[in-house]
Protein backbone atom coordinates (compact mmCIF):
# COMPACT_ATOMS: atom_id res chain seq x y z
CA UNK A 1 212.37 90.04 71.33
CA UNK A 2 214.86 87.72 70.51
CA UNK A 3 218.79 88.72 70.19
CA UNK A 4 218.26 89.13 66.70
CA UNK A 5 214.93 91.30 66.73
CA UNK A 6 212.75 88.77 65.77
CA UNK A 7 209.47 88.09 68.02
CA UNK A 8 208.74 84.76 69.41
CA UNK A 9 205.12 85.50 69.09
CA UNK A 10 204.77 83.06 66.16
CA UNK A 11 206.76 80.11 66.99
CA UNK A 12 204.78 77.71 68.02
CA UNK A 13 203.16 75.00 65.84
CA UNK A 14 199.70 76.63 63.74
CA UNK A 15 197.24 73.89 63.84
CA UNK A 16 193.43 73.94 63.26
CA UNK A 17 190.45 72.41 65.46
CA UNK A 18 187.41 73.04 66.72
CA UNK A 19 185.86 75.25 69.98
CA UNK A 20 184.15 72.53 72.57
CA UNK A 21 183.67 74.35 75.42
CA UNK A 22 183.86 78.06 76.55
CA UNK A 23 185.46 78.44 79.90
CA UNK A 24 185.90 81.49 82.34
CA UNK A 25 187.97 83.82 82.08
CA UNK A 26 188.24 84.41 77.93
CA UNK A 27 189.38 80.44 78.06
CA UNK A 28 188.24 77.71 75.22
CA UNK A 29 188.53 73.98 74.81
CA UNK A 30 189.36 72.72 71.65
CA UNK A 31 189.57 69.62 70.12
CA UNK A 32 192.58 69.62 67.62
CA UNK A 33 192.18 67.92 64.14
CA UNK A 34 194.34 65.04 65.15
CA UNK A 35 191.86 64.30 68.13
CA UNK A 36 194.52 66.28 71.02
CA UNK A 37 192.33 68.43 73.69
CA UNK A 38 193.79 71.75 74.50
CA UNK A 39 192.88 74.65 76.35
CA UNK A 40 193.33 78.38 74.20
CA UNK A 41 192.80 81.81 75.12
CA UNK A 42 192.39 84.56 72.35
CA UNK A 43 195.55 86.24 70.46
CA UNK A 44 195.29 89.84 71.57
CA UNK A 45 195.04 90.78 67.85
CA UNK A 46 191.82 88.97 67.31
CA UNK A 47 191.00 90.17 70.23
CA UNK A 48 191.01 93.59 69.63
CA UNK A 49 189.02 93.67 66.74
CA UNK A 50 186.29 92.31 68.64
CA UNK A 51 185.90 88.83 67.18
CA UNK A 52 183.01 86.58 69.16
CA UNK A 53 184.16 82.88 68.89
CA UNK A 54 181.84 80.44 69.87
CA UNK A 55 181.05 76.31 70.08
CA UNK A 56 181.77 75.02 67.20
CA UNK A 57 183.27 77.64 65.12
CA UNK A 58 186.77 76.16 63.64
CA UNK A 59 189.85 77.71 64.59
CA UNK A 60 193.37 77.77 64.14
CA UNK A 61 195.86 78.00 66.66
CA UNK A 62 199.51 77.92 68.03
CA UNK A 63 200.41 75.42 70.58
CA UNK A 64 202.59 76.71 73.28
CA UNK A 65 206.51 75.59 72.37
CA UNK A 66 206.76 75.09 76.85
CA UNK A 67 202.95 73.62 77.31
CA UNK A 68 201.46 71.37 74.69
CA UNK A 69 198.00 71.56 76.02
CA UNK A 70 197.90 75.46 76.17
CA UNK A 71 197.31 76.79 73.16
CA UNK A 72 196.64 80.39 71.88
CA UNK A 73 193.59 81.23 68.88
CA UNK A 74 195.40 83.45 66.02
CA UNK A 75 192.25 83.06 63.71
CA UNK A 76 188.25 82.12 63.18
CA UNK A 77 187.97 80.54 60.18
């Protein structure tokens, strides 16, 4: 939490892109819209319900505001 309550969960940069590669440990490649490579893990909300992602599904995720090429998945589309 941030000094005035608000999370920082959800400030990183929402793009879209699409699962290459399935790594160890819950990890995926994917290759942004604009052409970038990142490596993502799940958002513990998606998560939790128990959503399978797999190569080639499209996906939209936050970049890390620190990392550029870490990434995290907020949603299958």
């Amino acid at each position: 939490m941030d000094f005035d309550g608000e999370s920082r969960a959800g400030s990183g940069r929402a793009l879209t892109g699409t699962v290459t590669e399935q790594l160890p440990s819950a990890l995926y490649r994917v290759r942004l819209d604009e052409g970038a490579v990142v490596t993502a893990h799940v958002a513990d909300r998606t998560d939790r319900n128990f959503i399978r992602i797999l190569v080639g599904d499209r996906v939209r995720l936050e970049l890390s505001p620190v990392d550029l090429g870490r990434g995290r998945i907020v949603q299958k589309m």
